[in-house]
PDB file of N, CA and C in Angstrom:
ATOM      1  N   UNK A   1      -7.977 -17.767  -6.740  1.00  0.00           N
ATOM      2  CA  UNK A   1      -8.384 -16.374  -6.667  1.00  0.00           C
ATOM      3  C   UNK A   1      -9.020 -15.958  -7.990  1.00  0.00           C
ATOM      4  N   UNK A   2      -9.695 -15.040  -7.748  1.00  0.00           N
ATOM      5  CA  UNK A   2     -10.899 -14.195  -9.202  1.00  0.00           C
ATOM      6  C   UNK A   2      -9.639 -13.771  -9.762  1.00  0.00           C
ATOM      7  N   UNK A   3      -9.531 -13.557 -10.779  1.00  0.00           N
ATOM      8  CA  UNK A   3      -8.817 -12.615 -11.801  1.00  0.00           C
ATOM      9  C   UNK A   3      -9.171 -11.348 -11.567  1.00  0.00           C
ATOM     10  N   UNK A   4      -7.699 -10.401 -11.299  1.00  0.00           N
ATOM     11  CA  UNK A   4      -8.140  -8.868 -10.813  1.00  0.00           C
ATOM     12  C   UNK A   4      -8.007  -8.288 -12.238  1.00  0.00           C
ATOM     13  N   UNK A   5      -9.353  -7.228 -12.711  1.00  0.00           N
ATOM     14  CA  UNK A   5      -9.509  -6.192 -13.545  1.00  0.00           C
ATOM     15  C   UNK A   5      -8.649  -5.378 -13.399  1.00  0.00           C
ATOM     16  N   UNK A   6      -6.776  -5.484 -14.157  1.00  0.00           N
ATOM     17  CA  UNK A   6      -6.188  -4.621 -13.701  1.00  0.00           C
ATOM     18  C   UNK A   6      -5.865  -3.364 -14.922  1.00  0.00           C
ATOM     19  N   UNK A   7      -7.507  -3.312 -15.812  1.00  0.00           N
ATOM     20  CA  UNK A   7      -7.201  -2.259 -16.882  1.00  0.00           C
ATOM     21  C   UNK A   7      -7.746  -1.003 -15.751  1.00  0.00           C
ATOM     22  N   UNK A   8      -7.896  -0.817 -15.077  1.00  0.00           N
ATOM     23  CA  UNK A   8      -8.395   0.754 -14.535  1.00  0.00           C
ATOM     24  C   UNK A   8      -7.524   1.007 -13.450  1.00  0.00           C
ATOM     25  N   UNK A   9      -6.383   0.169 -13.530  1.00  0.00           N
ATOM     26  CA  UNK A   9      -5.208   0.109 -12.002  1.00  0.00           C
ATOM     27  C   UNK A   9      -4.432   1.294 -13.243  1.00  0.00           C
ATOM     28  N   UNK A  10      -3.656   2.200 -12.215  1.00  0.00           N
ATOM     29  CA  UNK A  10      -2.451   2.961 -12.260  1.00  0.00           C
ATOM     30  C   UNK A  10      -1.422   2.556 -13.375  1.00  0.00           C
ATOM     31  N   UNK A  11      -1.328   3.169 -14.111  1.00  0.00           N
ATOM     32  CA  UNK A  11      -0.038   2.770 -15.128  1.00  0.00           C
ATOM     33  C   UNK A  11       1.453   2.077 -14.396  1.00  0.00           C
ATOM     34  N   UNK A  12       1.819   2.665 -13.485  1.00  0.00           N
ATOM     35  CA  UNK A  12       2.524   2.657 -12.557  1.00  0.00           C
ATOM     36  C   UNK A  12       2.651   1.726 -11.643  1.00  0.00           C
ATOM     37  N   UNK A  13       1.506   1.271 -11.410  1.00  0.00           N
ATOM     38  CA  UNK A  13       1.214   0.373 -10.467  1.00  0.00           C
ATOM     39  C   UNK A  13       0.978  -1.022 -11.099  1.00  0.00           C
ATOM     40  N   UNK A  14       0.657  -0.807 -12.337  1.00  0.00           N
ATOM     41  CA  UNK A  14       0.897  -1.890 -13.401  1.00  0.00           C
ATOM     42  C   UNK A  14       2.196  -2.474 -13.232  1.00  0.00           C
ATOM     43  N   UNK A  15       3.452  -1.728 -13.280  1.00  0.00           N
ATOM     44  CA  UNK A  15       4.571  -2.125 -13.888  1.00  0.00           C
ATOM     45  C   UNK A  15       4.835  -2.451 -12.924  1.00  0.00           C
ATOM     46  N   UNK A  16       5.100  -2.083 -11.616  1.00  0.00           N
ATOM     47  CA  UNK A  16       5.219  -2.177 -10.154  1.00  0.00           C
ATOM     48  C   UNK A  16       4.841  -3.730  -9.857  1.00  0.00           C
ATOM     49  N   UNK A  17       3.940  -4.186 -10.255  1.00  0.00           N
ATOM     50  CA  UNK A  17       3.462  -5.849 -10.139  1.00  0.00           C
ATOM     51  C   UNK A  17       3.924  -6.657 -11.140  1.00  0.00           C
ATOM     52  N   UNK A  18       4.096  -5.927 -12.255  1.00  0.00           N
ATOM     53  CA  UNK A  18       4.362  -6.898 -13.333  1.00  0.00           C
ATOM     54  C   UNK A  18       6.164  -7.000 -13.384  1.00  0.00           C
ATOM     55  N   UNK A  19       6.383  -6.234 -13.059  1.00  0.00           N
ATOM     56  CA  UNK A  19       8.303  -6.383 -13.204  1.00  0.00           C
ATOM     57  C   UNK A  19       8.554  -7.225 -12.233  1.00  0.00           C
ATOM     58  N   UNK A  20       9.490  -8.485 -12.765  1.00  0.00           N
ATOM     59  CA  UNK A  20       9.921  -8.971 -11.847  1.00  0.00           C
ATOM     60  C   UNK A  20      10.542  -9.376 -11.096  1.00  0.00           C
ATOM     61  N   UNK A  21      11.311  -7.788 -11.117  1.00  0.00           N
ATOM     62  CA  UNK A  21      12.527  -7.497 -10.370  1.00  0.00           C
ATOM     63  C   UNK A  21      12.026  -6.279  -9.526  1.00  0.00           C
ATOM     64  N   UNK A  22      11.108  -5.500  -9.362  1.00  0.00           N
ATOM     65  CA  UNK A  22      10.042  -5.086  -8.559  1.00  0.00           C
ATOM     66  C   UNK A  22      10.021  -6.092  -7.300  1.00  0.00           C
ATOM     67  N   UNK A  23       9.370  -5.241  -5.645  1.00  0.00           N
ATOM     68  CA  UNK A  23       9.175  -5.948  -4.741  1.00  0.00           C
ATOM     69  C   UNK A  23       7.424  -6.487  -4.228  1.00  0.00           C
ATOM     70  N   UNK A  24       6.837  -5.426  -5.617  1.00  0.00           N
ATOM     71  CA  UNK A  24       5.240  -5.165  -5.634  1.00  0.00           C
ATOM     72  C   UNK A  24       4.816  -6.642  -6.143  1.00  0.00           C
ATOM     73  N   UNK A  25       5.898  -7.107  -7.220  1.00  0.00           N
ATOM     74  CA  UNK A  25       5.889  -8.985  -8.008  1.00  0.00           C
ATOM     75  C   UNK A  25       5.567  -9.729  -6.947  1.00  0.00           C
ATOM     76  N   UNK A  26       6.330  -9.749  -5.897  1.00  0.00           N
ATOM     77  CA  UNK A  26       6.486 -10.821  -5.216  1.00  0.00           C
ATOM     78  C   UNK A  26       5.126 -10.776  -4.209  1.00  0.00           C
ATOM     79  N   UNK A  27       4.049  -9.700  -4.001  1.00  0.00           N
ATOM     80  CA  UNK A  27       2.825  -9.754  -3.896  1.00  0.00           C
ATOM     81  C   UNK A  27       2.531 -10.054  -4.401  1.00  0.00           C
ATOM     82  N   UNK A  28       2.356  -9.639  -5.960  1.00  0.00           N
ATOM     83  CA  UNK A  28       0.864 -10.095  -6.678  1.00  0.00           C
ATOM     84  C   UNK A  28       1.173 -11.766  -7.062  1.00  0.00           C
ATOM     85  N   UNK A  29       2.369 -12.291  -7.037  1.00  0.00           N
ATOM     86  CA  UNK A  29       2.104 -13.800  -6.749  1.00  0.00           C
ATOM     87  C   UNK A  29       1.376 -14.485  -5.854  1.00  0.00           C
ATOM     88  N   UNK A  30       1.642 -13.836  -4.723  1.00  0.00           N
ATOM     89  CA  UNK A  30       1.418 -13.824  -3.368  1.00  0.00           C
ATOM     90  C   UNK A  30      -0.616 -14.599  -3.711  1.00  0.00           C
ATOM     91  N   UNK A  31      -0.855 -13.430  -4.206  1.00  0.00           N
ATOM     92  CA  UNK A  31      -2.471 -12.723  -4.658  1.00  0.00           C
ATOM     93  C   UNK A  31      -2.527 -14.299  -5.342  1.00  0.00           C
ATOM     94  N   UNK A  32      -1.723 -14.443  -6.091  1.00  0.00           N
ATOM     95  CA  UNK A  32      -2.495 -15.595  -6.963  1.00  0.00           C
ATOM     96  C   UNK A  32      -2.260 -16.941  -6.385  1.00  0.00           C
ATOM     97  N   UNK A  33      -1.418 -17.104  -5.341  1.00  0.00           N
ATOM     98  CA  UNK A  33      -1.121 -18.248  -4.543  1.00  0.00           C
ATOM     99  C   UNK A  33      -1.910 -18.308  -3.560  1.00  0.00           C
ATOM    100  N   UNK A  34      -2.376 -17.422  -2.748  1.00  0.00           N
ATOM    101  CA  UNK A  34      -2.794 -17.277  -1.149  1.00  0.00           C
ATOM    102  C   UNK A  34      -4.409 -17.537  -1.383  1.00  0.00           C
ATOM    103  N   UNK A  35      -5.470 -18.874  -1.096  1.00  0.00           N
ATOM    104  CA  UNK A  35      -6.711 -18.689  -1.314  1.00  0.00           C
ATOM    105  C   UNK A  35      -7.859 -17.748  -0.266  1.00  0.00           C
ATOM    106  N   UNK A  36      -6.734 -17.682   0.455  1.00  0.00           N
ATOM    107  CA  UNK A  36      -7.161 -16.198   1.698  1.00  0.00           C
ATOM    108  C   UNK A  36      -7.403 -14.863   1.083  1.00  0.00           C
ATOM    109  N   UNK A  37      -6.468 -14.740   0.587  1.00  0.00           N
ATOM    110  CA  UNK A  37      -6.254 -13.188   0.020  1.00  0.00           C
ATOM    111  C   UNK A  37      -6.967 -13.095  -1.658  1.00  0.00           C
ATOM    112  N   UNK A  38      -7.786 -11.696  -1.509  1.00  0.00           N
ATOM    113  CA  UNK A  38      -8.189 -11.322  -2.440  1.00  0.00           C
ATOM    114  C   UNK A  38      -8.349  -9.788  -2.595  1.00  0.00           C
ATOM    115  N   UNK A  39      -8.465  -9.306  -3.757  1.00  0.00           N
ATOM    116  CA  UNK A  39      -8.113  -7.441  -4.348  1.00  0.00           C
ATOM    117  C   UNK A  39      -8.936  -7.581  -5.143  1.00  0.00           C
ATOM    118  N   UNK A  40      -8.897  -5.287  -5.411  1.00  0.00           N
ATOM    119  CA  UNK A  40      -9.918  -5.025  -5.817  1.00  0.00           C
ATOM    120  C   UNK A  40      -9.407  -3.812  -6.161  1.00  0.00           C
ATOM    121  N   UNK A  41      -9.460  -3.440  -7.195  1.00  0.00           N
ATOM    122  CA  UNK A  41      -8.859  -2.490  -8.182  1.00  0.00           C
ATOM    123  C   UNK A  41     -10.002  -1.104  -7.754  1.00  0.00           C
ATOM    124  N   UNK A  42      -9.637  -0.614  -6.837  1.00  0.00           N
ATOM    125  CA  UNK A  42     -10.251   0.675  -6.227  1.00  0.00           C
ATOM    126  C   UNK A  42      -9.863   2.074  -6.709  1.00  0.00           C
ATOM    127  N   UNK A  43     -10.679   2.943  -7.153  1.00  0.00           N
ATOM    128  CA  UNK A  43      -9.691   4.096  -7.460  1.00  0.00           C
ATOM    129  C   UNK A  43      -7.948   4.352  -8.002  1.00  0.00           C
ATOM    130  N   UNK A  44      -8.045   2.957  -8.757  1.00  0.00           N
ATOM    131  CA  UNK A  44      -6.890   2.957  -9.635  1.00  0.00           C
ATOM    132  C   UNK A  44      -5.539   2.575  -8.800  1.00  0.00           C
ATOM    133  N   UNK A  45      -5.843   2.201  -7.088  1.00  0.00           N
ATOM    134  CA  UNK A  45      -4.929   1.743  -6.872  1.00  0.00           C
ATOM    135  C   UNK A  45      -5.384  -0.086  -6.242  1.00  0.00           C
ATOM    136  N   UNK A  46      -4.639  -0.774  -6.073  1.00  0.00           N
ATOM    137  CA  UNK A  46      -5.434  -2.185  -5.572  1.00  0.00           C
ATOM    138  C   UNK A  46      -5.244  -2.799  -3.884  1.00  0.00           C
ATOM    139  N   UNK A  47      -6.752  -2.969  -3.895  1.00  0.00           N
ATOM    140  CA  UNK A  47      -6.903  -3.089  -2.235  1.00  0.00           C
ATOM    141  C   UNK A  47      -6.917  -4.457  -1.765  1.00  0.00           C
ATOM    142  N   UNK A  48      -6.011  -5.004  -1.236  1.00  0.00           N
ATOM    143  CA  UNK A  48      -5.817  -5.922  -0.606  1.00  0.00           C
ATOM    144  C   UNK A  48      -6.173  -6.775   0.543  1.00  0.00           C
ATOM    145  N   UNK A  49      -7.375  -7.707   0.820  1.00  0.00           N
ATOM    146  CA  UNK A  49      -8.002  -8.229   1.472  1.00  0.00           C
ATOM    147  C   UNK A  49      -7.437  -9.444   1.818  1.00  0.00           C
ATOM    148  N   UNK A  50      -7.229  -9.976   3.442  1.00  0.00           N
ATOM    149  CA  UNK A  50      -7.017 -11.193   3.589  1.00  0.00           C
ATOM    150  C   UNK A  50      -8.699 -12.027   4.413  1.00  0.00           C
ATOM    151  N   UNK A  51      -8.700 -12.774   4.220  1.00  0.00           N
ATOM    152  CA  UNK A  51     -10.607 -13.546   4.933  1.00  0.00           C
ATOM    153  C   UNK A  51     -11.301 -11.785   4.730  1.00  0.00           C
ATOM    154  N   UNK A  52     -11.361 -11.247   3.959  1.00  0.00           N
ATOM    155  CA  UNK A  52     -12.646 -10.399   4.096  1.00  0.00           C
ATOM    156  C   UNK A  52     -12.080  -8.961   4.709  1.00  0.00           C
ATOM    157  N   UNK A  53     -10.909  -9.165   5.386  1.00  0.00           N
ATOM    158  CA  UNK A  53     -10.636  -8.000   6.007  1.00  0.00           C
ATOM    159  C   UNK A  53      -9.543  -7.086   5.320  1.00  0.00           C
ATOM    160  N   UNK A  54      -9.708  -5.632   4.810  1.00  0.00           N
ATOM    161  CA  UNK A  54      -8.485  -4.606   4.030  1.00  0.00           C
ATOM    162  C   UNK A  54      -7.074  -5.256   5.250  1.00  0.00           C
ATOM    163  N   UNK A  55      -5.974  -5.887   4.227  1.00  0.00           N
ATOM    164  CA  UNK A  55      -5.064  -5.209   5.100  1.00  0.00           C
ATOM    165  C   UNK A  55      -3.977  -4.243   4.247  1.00  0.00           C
ATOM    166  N   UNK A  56      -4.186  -3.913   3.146  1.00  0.00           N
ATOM    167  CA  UNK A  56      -3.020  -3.174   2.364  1.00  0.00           C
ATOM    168  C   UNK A  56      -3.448  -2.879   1.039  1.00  0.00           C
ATOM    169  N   UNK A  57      -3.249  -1.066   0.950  1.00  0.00           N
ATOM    170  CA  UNK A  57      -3.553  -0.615  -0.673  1.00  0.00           C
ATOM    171  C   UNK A  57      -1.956  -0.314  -1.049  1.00  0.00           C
ATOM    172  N   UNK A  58      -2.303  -0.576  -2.333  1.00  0.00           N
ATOM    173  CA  UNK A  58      -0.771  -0.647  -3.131  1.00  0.00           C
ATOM    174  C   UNK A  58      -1.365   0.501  -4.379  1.00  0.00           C
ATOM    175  N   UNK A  59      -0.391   1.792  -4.282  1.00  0.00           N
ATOM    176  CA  UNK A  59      -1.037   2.834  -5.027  1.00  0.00           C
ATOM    177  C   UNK A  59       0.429   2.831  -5.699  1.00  0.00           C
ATOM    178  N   UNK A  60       0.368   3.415  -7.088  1.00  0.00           N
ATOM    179  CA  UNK A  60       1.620   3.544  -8.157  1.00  0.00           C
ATOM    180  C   UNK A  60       2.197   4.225  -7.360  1.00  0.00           C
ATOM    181  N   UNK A  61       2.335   5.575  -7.402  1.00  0.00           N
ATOM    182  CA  UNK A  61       3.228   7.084  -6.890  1.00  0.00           C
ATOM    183  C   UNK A  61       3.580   6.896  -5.729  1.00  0.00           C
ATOM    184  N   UNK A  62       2.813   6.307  -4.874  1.00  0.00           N
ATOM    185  CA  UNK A  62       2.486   6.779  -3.316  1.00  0.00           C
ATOM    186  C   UNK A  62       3.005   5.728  -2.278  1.00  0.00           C
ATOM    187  N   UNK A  63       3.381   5.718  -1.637  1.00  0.00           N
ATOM    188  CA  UNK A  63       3.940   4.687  -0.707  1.00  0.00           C
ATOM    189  C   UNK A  63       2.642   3.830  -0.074  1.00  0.00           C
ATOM    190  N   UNK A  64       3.092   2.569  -0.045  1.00  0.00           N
ATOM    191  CA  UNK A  64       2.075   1.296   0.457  1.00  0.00           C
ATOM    192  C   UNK A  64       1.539   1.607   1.801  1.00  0.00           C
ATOM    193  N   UNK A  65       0.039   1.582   1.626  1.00  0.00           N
ATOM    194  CA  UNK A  65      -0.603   1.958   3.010  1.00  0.00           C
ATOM    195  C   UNK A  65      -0.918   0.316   4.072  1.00  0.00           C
ATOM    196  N   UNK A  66      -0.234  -0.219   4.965  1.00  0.00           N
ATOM    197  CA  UNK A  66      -0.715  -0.695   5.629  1.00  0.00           C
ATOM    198  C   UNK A  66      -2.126  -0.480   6.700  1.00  0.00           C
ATOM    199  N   UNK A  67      -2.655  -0.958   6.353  1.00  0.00           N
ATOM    200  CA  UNK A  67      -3.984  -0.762   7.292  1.00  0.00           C
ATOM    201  C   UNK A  67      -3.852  -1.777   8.044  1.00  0.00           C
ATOM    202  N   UNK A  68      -3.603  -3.076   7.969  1.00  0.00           N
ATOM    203  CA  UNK A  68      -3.787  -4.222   9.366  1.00  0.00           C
ATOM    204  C   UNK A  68      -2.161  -4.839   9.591  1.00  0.00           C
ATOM    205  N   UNK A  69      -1.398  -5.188  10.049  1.00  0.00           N
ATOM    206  CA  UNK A  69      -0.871  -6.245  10.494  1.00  0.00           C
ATOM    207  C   UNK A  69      -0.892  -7.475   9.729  1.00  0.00           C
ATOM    208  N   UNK A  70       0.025  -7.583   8.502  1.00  0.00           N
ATOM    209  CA  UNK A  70      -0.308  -9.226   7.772  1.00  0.00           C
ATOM    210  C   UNK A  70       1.121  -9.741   7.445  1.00  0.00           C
ATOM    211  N   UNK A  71       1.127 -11.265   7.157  1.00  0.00           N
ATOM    212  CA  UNK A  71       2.626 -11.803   6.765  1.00  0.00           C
ATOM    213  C   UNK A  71       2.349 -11.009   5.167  1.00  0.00           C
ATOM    214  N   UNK A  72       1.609 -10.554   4.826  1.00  0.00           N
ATOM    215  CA  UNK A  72       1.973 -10.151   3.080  1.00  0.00           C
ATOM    216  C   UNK A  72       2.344  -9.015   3.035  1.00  0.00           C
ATOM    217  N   UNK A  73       2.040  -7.797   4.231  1.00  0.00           N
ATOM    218  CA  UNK A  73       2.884  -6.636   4.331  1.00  0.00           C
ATOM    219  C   UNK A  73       4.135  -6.830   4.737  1.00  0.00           C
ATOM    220  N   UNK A  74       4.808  -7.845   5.325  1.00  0.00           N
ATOM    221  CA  UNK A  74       6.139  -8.277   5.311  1.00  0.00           C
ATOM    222  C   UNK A  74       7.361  -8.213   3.897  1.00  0.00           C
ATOM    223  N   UNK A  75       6.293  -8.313   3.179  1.00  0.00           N
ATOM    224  CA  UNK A  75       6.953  -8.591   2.016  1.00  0.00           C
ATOM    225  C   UNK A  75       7.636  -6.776   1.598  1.00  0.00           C
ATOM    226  N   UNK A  76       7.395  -6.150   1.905  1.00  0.00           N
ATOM    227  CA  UNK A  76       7.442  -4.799   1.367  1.00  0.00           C
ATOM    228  C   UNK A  76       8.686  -4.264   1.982  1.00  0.00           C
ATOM    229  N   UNK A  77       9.742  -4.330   1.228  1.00  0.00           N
ATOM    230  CA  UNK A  77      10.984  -3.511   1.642  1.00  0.00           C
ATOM    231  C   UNK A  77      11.539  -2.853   2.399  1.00  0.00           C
ATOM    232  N   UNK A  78      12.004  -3.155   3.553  1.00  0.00           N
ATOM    233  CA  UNK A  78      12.444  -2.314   4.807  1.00  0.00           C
ATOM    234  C   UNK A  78      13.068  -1.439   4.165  1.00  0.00           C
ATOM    235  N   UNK A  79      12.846   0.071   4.884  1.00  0.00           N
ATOM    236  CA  UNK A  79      13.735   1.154   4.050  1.00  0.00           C
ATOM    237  C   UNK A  79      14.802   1.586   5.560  1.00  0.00           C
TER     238      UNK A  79
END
């Protein structure tokens, strides 16, 4: 995977990926393991593409927007 530009991502959303005791970690590994999946540091939150298609923005404050159906939105914490 490209290296994501994550100086214009969310302060928040920084720490959220980088802690790794966070459940946001165990994506952005995900990101660097999966040669399917690729992001894109959009309006400060990061958009998540699997073959080409959005399936998930991950915004600091705001709760994770699923847009498609993927095993990587699995990953996100049943509440």
């Amino acid at each position: 995977m490209e290296s994501i530009d994550t100086s214009n991502m969310c302060s928040h959303l920084q720490k959220k990926l980088f802690d790794e005791e966070d459940e946001y970690h165990r994506i952005w590994q995900t990101l660097q393991d999966d040669p399917e999946l690729t992001a894109v540091v959009r309006s400060r939150q990061l958009h998540i593409y699997r073959n080409g298609k959005k399936v998930l923005v991950l915004a600091g404050k705001s709760a994770p927007k699923i847009i498609r159906e993927d095993r990587i939105c699995e990953m996100l914490a049943k509440e």
